[in-house]
Every structure is written in structure tokens, then in C-alpha cells.
N, C-alpha and C. Protein backbone atom coordinates (compact mmCIF):
# COMPACT_ATOMS: atom_id res chain seq x y z
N UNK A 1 111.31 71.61 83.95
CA UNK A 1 109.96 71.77 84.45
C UNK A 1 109.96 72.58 85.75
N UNK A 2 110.81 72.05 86.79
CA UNK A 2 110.68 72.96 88.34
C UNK A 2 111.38 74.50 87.78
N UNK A 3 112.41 74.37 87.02
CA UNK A 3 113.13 75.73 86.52
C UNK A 3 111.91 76.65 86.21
N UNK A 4 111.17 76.12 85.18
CA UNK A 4 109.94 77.06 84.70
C UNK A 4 108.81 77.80 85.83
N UNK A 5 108.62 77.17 86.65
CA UNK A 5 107.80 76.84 87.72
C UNK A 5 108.02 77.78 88.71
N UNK A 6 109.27 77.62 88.91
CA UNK A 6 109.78 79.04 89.80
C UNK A 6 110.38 80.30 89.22
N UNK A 7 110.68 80.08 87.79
CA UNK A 7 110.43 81.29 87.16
C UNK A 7 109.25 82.30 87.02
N UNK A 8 108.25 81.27 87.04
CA UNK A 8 106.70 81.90 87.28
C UNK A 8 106.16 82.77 88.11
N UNK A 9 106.88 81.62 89.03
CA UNK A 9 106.74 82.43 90.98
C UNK A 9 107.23 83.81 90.88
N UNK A 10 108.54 83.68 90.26
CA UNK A 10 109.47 85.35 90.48
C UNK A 10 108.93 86.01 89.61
N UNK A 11 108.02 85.81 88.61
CA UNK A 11 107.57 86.95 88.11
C UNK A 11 106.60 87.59 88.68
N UNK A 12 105.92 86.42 89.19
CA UNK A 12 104.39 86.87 90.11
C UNK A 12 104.95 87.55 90.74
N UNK A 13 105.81 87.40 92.09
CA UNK A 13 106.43 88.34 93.16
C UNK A 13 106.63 89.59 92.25
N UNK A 14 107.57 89.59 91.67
CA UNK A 14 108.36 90.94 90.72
C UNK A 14 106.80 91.36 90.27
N UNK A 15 105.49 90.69 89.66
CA UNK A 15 104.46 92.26 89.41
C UNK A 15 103.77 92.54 91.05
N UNK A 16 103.94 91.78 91.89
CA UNK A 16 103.22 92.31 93.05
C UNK A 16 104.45 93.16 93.58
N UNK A 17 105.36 93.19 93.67
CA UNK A 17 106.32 94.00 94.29
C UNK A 17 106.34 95.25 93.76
N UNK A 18 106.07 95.11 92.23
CA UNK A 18 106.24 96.58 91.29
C UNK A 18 105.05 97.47 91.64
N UNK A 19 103.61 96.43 92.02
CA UNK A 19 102.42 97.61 91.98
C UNK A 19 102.43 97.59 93.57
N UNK A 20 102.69 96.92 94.60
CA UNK A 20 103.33 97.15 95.72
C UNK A 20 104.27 98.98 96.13
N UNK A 21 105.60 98.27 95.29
CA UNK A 21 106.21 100.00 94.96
C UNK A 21 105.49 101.13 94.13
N UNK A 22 104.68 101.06 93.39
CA UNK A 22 103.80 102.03 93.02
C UNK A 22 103.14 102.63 94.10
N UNK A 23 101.92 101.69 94.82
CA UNK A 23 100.75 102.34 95.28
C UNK A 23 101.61 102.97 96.51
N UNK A 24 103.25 102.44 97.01
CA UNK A 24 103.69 102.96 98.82
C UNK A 24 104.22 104.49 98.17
N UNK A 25 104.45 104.93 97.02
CA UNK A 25 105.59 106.01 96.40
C UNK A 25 104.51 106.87 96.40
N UNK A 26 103.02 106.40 95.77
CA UNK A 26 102.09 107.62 95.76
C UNK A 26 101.42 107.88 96.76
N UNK A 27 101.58 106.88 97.92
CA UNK A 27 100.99 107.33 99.64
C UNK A 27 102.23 108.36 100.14
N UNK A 28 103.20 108.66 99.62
CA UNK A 28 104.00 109.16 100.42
C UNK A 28 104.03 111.08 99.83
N UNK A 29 104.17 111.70 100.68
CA UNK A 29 104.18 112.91 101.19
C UNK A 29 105.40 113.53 100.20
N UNK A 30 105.10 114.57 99.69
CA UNK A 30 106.13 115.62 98.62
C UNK A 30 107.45 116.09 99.76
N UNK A 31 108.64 116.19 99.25
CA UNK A 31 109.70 116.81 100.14
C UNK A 31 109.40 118.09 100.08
N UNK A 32 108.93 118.92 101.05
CA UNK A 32 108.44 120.22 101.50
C UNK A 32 109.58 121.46 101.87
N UNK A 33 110.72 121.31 102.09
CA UNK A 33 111.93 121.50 102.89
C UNK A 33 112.65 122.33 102.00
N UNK A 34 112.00 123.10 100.86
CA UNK A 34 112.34 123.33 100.31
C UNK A 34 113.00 125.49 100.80
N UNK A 35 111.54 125.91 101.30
CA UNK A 35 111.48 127.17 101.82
C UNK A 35 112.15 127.12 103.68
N UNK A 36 111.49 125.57 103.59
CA UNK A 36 112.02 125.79 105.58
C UNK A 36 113.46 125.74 105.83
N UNK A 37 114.00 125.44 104.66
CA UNK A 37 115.76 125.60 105.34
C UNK A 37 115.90 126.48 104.70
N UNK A 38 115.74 127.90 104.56
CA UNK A 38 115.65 128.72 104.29
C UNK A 38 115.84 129.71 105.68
N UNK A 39 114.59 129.59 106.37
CA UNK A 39 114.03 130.22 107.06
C UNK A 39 114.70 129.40 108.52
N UNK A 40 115.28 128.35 108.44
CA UNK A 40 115.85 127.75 109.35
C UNK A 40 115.29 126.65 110.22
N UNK A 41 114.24 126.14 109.58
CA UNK A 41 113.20 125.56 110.19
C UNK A 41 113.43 123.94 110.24
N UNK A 42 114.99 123.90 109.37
CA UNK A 42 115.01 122.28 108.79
C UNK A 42 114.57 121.23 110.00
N UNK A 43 115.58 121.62 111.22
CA UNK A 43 115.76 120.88 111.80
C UNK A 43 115.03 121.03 113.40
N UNK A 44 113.41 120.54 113.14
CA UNK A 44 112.33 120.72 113.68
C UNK A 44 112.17 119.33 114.15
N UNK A 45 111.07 119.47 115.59
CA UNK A 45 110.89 118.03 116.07
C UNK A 45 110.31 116.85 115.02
N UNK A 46 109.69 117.28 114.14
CA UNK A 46 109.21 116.34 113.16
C UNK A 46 110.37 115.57 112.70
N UNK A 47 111.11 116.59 111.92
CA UNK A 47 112.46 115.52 110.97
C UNK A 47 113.14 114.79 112.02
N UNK A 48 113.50 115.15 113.35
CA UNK A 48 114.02 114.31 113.61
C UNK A 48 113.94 113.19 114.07
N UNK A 49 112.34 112.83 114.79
CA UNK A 49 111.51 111.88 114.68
C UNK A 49 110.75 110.84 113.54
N UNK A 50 111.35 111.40 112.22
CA UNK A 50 110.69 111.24 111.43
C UNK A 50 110.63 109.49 111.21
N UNK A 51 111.53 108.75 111.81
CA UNK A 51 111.49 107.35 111.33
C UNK A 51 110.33 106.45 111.95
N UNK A 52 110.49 107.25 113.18
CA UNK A 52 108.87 106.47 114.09
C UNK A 52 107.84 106.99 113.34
N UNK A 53 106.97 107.81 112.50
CA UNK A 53 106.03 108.55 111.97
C UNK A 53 106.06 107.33 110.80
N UNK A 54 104.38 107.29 110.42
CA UNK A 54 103.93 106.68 109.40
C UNK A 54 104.55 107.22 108.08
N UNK A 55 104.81 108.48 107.62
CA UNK A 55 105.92 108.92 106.66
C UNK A 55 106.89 108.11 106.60
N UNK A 56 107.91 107.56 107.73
CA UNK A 56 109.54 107.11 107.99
C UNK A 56 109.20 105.53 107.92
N UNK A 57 108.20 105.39 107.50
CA UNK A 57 107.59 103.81 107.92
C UNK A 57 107.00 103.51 106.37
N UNK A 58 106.67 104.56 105.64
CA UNK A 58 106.35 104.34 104.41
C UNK A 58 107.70 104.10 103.76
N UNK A 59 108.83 104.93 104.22
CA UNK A 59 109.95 105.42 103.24
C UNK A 59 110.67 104.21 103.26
N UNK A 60 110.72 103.38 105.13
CA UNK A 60 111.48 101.99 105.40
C UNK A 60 110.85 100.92 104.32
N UNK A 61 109.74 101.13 103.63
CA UNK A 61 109.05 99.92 103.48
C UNK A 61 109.39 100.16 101.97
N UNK A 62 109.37 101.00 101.61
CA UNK A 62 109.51 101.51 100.02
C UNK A 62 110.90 101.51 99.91
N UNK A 63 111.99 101.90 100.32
CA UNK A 63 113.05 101.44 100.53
C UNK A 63 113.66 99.29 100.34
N UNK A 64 112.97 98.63 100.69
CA UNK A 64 112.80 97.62 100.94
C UNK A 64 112.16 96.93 99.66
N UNK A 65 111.11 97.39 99.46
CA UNK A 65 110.41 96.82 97.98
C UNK A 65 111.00 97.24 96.95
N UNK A 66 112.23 98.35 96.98
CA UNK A 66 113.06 99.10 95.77
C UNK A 66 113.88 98.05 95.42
N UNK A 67 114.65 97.33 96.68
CA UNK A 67 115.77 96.70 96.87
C UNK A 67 114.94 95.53 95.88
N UNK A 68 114.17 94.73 97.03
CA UNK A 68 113.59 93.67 96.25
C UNK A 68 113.01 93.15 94.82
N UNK A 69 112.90 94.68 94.65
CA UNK A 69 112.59 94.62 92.91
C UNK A 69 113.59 94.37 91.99
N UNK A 70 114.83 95.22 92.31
CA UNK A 70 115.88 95.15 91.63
C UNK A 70 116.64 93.85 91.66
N UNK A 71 116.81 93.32 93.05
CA UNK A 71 117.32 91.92 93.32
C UNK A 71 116.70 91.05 92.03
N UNK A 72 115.10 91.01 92.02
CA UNK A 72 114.10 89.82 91.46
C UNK A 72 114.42 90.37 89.97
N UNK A 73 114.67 91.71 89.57
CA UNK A 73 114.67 91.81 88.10
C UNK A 73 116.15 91.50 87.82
N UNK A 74 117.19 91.59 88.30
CA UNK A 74 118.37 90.98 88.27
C UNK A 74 118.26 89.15 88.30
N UNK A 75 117.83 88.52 89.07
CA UNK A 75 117.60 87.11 89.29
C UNK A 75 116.77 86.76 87.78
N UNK A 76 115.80 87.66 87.32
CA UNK A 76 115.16 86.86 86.14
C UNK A 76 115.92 87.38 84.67
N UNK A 77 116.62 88.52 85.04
CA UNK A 77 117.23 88.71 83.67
C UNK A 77 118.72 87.83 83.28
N UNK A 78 119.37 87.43 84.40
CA UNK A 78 120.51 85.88 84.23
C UNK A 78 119.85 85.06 84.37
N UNK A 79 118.47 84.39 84.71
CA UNK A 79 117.91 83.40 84.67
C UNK A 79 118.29 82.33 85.91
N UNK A 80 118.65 83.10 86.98
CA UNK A 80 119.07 82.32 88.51
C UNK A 80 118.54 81.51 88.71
């Protein structure tokens, strides 16, 4: 009975985490960097600031919900 119960829980988490990682992947900004290291531009005050910037704050957080997804779909596919 408690086994089932918190199996429940981790699924709930695992679909809020999945549409969680959806909606942070499509707030986030295309890699652009494609022509500027080209032109030599890579390494501009932006990139290297980039972790304080709401971009580097999307990527920490999406980073984080990647992990957590995989952890929770690992935990429910052995049945932890």
C-alpha cells in the first residue's frame, strides 16, 4: 500500500519535472556563435558573464531538472 503511494508521488514529480524541462528548453535562447567565432567575436563580455545572466540561470536550472528527470525515470523503471 505505502509502496504504491509513493510510486504515485514519483510519477507526479517525473510529469511536473518533464513539462517543467519542456517549457525552461523553449525559454531558452538558440546558440548564435555560430558566424561570431568566425569573425572572432567568441569571446565577448557577454559569454563570459554568461552564468550571472537570466540565459546562464535558465541553462543552471534546466541542467538540474535534466538530472532530476533521469534520476526519477531510473528510480521508477527498477521500482526503488
Amino acid at each position: 500500500m505505502a509502496a504504491t503511494v509513493i510510486r504515485y508521488i514519483l510519477m507526479s514529480i517525473f510529469g511536473l519535472v518533464g513539462l517543467v524541462l519542456i517549457v525552461i528548453i523553449m525559454l531558452q535562447e538558440g546558440k548564435s556563435a555560430g558566424l561570431g567565432t568566425i569573425g572572432g567575436m567568441a569571446d565577448t563580455y557577454w559569454e563570459k558573464n554568461r552564468s550571472r545572466s537570466a540565459e546562464g540561470k535558465l541553462e543552471k536550472i534546466t541542467r538540474f531538472a535534466a538530472i532530476a528527470f533521469f534520476v526519477l525515470a531510473f528510480a521508477l523503471a527498477f521500482n526503488f
